[in-house]
C-alpha atoms as a PDB file:
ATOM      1  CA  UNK A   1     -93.314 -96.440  79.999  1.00  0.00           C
ATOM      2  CA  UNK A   2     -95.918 -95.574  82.844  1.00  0.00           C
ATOM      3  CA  UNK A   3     -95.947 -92.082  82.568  1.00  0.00           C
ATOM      4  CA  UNK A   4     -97.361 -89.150  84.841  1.00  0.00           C
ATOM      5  CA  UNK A   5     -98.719 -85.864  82.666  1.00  0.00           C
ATOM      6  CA  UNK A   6     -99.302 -82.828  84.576  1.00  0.00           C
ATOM      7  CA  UNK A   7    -101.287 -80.382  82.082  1.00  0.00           C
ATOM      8  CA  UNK A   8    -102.322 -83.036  80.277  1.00  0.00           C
ATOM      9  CA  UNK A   9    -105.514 -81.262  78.886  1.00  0.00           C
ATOM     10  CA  UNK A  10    -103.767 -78.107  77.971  1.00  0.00           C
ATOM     11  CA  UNK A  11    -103.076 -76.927  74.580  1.00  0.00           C
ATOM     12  CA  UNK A  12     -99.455 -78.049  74.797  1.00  0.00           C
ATOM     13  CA  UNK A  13    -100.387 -80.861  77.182  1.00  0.00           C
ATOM     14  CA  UNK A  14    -103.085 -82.596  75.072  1.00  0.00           C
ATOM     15  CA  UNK A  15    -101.459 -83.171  72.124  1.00  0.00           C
ATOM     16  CA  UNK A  16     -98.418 -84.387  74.024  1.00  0.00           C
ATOM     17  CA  UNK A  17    -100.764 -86.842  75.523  1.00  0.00           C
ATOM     18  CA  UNK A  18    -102.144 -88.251  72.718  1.00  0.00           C
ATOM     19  CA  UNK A  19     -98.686 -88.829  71.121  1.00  0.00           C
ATOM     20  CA  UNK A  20     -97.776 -90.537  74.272  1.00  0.00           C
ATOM     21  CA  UNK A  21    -100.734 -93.155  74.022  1.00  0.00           C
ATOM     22  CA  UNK A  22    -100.600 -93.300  70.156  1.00  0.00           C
ATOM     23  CA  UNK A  23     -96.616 -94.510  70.916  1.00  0.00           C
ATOM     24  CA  UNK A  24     -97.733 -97.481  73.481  1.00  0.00           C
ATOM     25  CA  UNK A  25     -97.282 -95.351  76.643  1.00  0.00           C
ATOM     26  CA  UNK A  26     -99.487 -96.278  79.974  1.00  0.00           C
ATOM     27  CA  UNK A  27    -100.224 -92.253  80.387  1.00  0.00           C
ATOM     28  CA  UNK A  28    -102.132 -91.234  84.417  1.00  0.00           C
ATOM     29  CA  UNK A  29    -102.913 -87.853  83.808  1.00  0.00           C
ATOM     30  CA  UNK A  30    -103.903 -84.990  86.693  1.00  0.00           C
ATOM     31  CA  UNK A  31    -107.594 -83.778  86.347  1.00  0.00           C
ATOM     32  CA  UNK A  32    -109.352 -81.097  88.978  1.00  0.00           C
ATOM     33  CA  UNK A  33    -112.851 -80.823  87.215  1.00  0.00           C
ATOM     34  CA  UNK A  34    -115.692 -83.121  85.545  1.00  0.00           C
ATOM     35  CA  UNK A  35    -114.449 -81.563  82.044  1.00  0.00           C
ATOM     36  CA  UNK A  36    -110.873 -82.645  82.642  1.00  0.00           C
ATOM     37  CA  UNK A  37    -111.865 -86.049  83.684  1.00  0.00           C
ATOM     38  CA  UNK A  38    -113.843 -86.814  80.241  1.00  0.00           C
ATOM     39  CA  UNK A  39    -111.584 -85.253  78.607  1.00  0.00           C
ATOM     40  CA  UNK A  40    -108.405 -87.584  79.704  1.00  0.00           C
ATOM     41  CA  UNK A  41    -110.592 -90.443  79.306  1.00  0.00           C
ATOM     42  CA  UNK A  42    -111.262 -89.914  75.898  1.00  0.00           C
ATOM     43  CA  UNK A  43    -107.502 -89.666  75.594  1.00  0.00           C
ATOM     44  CA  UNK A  44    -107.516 -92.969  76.691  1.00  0.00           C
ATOM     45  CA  UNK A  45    -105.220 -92.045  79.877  1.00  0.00           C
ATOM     46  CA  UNK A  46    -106.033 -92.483  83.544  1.00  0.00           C
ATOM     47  CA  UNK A  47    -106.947 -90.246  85.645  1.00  0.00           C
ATOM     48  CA  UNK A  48    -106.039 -88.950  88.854  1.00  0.00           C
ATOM     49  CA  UNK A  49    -108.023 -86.856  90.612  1.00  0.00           C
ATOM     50  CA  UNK A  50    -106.297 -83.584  91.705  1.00  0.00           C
ATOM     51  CA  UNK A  51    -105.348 -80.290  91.469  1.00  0.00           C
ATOM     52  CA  UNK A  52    -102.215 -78.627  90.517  1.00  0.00           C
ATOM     53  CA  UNK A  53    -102.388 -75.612  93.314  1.00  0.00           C
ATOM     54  CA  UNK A  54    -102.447 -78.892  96.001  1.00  0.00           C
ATOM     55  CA  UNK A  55    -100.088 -81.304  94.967  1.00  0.00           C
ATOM     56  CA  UNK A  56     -99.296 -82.354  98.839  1.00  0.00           C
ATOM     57  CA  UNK A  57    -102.728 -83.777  98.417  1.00  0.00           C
ATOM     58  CA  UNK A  58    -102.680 -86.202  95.175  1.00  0.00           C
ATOM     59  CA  UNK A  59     -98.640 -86.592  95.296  1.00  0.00           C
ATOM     60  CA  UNK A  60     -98.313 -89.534  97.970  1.00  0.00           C
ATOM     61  CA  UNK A  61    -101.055 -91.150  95.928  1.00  0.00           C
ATOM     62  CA  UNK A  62     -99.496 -91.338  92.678  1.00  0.00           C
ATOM     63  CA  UNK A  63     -99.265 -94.996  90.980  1.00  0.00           C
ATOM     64  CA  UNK A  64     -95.839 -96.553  90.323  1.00  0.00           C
ATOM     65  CA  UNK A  65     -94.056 -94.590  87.311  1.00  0.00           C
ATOM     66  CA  UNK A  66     -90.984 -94.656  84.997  1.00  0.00           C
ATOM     67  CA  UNK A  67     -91.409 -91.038  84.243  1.00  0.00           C
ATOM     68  CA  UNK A  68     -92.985 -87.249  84.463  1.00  0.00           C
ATOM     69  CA  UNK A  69     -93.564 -84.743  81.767  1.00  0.00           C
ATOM     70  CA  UNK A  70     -94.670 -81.671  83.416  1.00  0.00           C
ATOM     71  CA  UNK A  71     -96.321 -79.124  81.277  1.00  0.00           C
ATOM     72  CA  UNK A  72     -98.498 -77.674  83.053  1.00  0.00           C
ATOM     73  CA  UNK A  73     -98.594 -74.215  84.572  1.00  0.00           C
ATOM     74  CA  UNK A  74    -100.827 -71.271  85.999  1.00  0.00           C
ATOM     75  CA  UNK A  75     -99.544 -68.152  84.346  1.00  0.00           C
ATOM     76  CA  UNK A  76    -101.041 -66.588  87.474  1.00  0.00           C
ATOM     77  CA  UNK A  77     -99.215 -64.445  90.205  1.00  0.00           C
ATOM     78  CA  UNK A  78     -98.854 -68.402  92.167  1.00  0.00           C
ATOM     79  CA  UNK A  79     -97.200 -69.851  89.562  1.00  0.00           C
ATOM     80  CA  UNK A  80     -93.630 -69.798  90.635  1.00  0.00           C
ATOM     81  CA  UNK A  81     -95.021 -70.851  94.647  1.00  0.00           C
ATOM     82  CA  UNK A  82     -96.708 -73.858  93.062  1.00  0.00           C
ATOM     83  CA  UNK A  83     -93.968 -74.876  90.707  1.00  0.00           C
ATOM     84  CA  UNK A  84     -91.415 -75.074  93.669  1.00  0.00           C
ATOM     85  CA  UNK A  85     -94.237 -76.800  96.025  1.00  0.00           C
ATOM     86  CA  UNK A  86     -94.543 -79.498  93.403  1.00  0.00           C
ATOM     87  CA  UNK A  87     -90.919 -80.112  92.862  1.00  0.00           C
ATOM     88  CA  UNK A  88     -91.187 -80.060  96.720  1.00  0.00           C
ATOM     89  CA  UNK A  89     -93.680 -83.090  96.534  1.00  0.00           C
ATOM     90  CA  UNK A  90     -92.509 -85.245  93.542  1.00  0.00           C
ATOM     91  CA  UNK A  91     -88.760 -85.259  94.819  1.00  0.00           C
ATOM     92  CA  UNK A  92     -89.487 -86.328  98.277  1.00  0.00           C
ATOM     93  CA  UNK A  93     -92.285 -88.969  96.746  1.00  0.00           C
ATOM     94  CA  UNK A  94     -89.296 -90.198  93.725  1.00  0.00           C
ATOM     95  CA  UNK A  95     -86.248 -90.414  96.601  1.00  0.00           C
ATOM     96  CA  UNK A  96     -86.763 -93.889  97.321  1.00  0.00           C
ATOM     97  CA  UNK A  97     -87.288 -94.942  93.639  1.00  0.00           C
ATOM     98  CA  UNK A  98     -85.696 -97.696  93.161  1.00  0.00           C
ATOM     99  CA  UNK A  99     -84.572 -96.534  89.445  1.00  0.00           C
ATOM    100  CA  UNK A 100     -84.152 -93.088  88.443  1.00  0.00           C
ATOM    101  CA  UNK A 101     -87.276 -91.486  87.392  1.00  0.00           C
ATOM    102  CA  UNK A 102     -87.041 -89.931  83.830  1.00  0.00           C
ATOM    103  CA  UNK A 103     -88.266 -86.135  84.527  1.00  0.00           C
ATOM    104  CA  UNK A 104     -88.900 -83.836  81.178  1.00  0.00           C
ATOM    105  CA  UNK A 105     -89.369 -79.922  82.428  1.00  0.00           C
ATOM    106  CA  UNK A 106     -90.720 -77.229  80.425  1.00  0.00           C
ATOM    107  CA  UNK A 107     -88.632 -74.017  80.161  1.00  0.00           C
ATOM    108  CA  UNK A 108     -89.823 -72.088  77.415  1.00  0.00           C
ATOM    109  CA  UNK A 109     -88.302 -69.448  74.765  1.00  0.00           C
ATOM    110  CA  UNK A 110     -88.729 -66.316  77.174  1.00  0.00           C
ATOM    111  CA  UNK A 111     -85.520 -68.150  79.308  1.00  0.00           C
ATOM    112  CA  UNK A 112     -83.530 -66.490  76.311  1.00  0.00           C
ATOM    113  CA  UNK A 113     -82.966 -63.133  75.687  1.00  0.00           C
ATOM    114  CA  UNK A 114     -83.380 -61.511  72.553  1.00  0.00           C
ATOM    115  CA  UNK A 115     -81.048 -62.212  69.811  1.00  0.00           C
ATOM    116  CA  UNK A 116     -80.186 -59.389  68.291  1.00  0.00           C
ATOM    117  CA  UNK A 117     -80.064 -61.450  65.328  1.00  0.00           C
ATOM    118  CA  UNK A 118     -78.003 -64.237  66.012  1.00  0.00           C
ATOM    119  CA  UNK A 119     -79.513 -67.275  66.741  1.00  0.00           C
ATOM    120  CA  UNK A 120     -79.984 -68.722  70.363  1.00  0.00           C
ATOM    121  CA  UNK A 121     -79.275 -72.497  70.785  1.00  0.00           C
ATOM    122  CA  UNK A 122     -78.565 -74.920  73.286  1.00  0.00           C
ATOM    123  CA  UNK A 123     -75.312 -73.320  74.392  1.00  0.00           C
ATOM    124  CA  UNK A 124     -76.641 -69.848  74.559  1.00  0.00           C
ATOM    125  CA  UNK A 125     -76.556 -68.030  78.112  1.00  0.00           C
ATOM    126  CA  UNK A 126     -79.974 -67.471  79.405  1.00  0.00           C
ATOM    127  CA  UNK A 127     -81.419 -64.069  79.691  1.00  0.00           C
ATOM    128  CA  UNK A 128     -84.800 -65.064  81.311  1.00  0.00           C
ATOM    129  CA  UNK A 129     -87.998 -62.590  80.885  1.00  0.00           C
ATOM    130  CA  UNK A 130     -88.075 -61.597  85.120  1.00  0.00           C
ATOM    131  CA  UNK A 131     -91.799 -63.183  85.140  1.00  0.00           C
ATOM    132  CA  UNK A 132     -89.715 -66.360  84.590  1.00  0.00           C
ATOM    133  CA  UNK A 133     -86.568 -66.222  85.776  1.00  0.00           C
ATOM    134  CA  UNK A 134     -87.214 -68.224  88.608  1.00  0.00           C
ATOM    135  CA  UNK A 135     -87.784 -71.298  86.470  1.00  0.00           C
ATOM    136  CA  UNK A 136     -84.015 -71.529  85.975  1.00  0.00           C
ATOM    137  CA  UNK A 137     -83.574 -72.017  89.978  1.00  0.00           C
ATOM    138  CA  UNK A 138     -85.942 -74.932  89.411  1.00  0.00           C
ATOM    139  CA  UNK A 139     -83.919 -76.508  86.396  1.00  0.00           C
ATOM    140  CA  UNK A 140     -80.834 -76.538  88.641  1.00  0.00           C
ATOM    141  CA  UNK A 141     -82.497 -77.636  91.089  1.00  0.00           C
ATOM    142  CA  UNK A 142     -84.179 -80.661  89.264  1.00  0.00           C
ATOM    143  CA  UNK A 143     -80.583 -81.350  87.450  1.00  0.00           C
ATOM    144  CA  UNK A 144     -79.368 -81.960  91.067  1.00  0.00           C
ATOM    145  CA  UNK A 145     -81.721 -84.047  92.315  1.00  0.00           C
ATOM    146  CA  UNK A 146     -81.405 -87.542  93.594  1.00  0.00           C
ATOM    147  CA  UNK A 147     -83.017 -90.463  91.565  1.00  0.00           C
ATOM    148  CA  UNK A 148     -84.315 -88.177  88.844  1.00  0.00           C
ATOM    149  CA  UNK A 149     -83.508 -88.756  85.499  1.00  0.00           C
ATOM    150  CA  UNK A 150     -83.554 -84.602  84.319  1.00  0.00           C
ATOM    151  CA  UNK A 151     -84.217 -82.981  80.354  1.00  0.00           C
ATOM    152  CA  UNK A 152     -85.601 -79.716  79.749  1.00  0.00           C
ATOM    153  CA  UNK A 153     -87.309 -78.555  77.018  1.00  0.00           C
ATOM    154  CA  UNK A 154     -87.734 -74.848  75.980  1.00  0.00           C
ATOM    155  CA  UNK A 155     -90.136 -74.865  73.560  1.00  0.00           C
ATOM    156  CA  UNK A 156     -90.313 -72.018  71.006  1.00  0.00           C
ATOM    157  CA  UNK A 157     -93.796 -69.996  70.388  1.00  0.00           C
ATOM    158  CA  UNK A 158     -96.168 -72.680  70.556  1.00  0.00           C
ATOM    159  CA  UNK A 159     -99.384 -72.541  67.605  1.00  0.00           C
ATOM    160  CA  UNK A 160    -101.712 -73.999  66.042  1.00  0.00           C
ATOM    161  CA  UNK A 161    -103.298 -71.824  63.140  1.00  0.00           C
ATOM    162  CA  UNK A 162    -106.082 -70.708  64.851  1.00  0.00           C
ATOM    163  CA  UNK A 163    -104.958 -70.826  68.749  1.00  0.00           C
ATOM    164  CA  UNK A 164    -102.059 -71.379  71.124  1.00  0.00           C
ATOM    165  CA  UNK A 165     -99.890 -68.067  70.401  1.00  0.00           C
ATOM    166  CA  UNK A 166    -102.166 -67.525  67.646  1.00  0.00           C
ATOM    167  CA  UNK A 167    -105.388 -67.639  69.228  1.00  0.00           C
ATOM    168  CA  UNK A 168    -105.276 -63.541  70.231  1.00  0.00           C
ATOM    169  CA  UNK A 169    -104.620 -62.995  66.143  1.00  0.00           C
ATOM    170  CA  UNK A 170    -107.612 -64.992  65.372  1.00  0.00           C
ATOM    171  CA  UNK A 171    -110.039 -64.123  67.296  1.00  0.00           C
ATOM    172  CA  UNK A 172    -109.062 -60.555  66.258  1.00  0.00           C
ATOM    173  CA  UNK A 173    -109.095 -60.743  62.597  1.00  0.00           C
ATOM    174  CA  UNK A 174    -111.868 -63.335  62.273  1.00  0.00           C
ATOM    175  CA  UNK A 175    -114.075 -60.479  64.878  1.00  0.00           C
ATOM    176  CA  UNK A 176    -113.039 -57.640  62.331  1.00  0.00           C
ATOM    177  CA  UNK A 177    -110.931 -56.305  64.321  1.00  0.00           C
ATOM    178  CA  UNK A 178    -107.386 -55.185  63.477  1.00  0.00           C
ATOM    179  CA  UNK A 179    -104.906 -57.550  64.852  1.00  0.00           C
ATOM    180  CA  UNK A 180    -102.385 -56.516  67.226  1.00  0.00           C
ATOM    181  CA  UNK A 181     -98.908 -57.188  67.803  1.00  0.00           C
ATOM    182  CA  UNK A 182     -96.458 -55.825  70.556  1.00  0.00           C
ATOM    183  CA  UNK A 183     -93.602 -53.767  70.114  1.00  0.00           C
ATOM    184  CA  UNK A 184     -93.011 -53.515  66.464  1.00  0.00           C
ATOM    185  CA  UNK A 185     -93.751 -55.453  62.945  1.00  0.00           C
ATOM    186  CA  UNK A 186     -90.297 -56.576  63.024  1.00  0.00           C
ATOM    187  CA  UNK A 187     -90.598 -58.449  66.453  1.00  0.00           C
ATOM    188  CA  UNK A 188     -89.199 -62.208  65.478  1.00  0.00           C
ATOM    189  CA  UNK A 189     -90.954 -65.312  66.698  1.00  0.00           C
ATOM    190  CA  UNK A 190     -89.524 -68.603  66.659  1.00  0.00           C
ATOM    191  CA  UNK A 191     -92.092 -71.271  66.213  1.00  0.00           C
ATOM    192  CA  UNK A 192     -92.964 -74.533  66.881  1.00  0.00           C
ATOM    193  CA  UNK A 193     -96.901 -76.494  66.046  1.00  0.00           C
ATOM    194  CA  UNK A 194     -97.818 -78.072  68.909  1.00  0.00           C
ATOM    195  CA  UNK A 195     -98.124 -81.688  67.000  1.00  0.00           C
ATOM    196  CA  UNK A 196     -94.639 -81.538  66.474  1.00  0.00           C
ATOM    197  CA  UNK A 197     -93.988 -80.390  70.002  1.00  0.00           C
ATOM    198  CA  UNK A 198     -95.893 -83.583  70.990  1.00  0.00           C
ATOM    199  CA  UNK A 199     -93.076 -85.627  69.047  1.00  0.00           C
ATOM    200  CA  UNK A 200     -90.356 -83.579  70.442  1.00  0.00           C
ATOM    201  CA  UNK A 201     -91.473 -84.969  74.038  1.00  0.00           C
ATOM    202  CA  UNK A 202     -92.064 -88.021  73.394  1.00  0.00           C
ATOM    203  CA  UNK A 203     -88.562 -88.683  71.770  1.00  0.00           C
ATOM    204  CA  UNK A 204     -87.407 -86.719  74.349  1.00  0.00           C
ATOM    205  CA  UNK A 205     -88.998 -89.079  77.077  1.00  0.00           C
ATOM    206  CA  UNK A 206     -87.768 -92.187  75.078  1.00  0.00           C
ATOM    207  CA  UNK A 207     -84.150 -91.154  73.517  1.00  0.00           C
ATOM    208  CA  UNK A 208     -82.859 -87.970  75.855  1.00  0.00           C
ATOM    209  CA  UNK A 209     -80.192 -89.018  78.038  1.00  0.00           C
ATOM    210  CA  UNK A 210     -79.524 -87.784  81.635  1.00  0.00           C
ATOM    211  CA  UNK A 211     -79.258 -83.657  82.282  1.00  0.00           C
ATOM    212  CA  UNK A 212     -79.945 -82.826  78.294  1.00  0.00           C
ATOM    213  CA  UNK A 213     -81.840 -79.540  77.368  1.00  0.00           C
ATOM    214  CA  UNK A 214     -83.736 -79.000  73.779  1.00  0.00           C
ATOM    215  CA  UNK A 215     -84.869 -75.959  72.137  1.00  0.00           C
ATOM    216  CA  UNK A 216     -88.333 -76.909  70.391  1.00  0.00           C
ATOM    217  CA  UNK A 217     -87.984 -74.515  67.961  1.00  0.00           C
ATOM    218  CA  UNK A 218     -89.192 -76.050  64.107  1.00  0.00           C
ATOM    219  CA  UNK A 219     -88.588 -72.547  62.592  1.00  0.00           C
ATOM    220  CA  UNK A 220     -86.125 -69.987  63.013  1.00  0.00           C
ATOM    221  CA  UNK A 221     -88.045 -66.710  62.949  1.00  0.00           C
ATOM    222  CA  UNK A 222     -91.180 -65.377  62.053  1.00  0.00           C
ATOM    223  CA  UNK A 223     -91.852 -61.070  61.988  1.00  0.00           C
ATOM    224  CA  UNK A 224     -95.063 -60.605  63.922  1.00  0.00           C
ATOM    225  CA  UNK A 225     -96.194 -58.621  61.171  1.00  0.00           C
ATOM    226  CA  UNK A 226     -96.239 -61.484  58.507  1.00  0.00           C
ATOM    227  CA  UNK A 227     -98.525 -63.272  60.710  1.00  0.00           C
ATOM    228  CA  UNK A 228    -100.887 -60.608  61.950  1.00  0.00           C
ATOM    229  CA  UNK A 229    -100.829 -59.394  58.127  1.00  0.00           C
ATOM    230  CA  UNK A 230    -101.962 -63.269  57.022  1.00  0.00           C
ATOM    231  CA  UNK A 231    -104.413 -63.230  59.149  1.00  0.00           C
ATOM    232  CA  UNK A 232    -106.306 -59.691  57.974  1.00  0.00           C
ATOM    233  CA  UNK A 233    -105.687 -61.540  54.507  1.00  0.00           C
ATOM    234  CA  UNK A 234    -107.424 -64.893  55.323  1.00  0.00           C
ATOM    235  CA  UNK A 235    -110.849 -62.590  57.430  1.00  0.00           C
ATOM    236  CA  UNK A 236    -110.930 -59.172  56.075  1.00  0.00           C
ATOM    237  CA  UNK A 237    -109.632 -59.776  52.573  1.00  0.00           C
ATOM    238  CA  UNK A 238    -106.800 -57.267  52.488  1.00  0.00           C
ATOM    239  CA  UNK A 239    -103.238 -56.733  53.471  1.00  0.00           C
ATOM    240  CA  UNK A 240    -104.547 -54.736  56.680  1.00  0.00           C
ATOM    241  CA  UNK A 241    -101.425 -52.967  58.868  1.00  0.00           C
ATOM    242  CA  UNK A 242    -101.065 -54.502  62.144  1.00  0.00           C
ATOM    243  CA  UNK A 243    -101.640 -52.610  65.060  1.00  0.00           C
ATOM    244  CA  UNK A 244     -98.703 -52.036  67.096  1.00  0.00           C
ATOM    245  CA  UNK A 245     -99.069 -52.188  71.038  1.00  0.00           C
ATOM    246  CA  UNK A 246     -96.128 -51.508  73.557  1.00  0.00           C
ATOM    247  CA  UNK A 247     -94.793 -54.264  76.049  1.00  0.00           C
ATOM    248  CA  UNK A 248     -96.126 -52.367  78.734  1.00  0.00           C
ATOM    249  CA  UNK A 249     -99.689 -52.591  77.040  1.00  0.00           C
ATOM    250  CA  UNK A 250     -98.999 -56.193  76.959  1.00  0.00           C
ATOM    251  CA  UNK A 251     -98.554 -56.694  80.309  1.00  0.00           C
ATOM    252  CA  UNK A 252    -101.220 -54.145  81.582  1.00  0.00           C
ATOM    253  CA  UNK A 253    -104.167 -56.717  79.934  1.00  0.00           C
ATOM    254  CA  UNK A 254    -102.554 -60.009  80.199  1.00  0.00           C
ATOM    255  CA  UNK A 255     -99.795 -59.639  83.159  1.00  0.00           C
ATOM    256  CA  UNK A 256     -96.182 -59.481  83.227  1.00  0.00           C
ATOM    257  CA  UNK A 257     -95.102 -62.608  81.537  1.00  0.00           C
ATOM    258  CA  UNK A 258     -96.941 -60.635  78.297  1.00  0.00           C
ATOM    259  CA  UNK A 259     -93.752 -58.723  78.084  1.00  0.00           C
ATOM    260  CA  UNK A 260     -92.351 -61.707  76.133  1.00  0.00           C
ATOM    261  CA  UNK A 261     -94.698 -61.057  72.989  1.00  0.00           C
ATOM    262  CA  UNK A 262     -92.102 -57.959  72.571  1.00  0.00           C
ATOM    263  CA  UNK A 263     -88.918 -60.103  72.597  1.00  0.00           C
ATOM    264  CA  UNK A 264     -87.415 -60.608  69.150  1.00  0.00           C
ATOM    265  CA  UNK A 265     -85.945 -63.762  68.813  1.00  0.00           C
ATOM    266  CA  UNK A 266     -84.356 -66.506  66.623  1.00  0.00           C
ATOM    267  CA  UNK A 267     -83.956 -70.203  67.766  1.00  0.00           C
ATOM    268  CA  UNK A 268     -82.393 -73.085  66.379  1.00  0.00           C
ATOM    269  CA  UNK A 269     -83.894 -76.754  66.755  1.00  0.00           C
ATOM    270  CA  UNK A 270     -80.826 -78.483  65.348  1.00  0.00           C
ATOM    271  CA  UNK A 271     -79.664 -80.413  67.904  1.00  0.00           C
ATOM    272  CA  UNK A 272     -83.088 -82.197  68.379  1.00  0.00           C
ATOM    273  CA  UNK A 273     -83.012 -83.260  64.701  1.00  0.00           C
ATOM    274  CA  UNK A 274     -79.433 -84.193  65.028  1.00  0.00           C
ATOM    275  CA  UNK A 275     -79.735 -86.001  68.115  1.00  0.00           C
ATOM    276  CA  UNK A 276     -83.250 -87.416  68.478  1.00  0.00           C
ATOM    277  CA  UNK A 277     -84.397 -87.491  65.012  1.00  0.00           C
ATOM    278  CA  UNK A 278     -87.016 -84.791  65.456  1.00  0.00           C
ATOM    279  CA  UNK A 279     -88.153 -84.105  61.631  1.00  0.00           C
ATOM    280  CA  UNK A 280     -91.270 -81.097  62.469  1.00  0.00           C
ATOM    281  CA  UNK A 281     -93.628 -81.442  59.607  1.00  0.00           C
ATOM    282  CA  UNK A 282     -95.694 -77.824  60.060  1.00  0.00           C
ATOM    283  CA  UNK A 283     -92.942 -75.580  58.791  1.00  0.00           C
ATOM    284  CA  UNK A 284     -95.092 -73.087  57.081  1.00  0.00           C
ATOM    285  CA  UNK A 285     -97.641 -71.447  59.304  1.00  0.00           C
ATOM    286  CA  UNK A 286     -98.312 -68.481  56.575  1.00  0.00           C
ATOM    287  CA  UNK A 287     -99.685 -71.527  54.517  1.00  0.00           C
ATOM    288  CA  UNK A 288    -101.600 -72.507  57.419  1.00  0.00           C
ATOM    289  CA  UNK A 289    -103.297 -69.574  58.788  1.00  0.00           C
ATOM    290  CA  UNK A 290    -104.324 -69.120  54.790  1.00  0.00           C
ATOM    291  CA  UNK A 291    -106.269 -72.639  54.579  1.00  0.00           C
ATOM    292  CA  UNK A 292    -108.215 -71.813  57.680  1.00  0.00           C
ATOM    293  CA  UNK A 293    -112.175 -71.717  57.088  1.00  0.00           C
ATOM    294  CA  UNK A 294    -113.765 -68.249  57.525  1.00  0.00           C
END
């Protein structure tokens, strides 16, 4: 398929690119700076020039495509204004499409509430963090749409061992530093690595029929405080207690969407195994944060 990438350098957005292109896809990708640019090319994608904040300016420009995967976002204060000016643009542009245009939105784990200790799937009523509620106006909105092809994906905490929702962790333990974590030890994450993300989108993009949603979630649960506690292991050699922040700390130092550190959660991935044939090889990030090199 010719497909369109927006956040296609990212840390979710690379990786989904390269599984694209690895798969046989004809991937354009949006780049604002000279970094960006070499970047995609080395991906092997196109590039067009642009930036997200301006997509009245790239949008009426775009090549002829079969589909979108849009993972890309500001986690600024603009981020909802830009989100609903690019749906804005790439509905009026994919109107007059003469087949529907296969359109894969990123919702995220934060949609959900906490769980309380049952475990959030696919049916689930959402209980969005405020920061993003507004991204579930956008999902109806997109699932109404003419000529669009919809399917969401939520994915769970995105990582890689030492970045994504790790990164903060990292940095922490491998600067000495005691890590933090927000709210309590006990907080639950559900997890996904962001390699197997990549294959959740692509079989997504390939397999997903009309108006589906998929929770990217490759594992259940994980307590905060096995992870911050595997990472004092790995850099300072010792089972070093975590050091427990409130939400509102959270969001004072990174902004409101922060908040969502706090939320405990469990999430099930079972109906993109069952359906797709997602089979997520990283399913023991403990392991992983142990073989990292000091």
């Amino acid at each position: 398929m010719r497909v369109l990438v927006l956040g296609g350098t990212g840390s979710i957005g690379a990786p989904v690119l390269r599984e694209l292109v690895r798969c046989g896809h004809e991937v354009t990708a949006l780049a604002r700076s000279e970094r960006s640019v070499k970047a995609l090319a080395s991906m092997a994608a196109h590039v067009l020039p642009g930036d997200l904040r301006q997509s009245g300016a790239w949008v009426p420009h775009l090549p002829p495509l079969d589909a979108v995967v849009n993972v890309a976002g500001t986690f600024a204060e603009d981020e909802e204004a830009t989100d609903r000016a690019l749906l804005d643009q790439l509905l009026a542009h994919f109107r007059g499409s003469g087949t529907p245009v296969r359109f894969i939105y990123t919702g995220g784990c934060w949609l959900y509430g906490a769980t309380d200790g049952t475990v959030t799937t696919e049916a689930s009523a959402y209980s969005p963090l405020p920061a993003f509620s507004w991204a579930l106006r956008h999902i109806e909105r997109l699932q109404a749409a003419s000529n669009i092809w919809p399917v969401v994906i939520h994915p769970a905490m995105v990582y890689a061992a030492d970045s994504g929702v790790f990164g903060r962790m990292y940095a922490e333990a491998a600067g000495g530093q005691a890590v933090r974590v927000v709210g309590a030890e006990t907080v639950r994450w559900p997890l996904v690595h962001r390699d197997d993300l990549a294959v959740l989108y692509r079989l997504a993009l390939e397999k997903a029929p009309a108006g589906e949603c998929y929770i990217g979630a490759a594992i259940t649960g994980v307590p905060v405080g096995q992870i911050a506690r595997a990472f004092s292991r790995r850099f300072r050699g010792c089972d070093q207690d975590p050091l427990v922040i409130t939400e509102q700390d959270a969001v004072t130092e990174f902004g409101s969407w922060a908040a969502g550190y706090g939320r405990d959660q469990l999430q099930s991935g079972d109906k993109a195994r069952r359906t797709l044939g997602w089979q997520p090889s990283h399913l023991d990030p403990l392991h992983e944060i142990a073989q990292l090199d000091k």
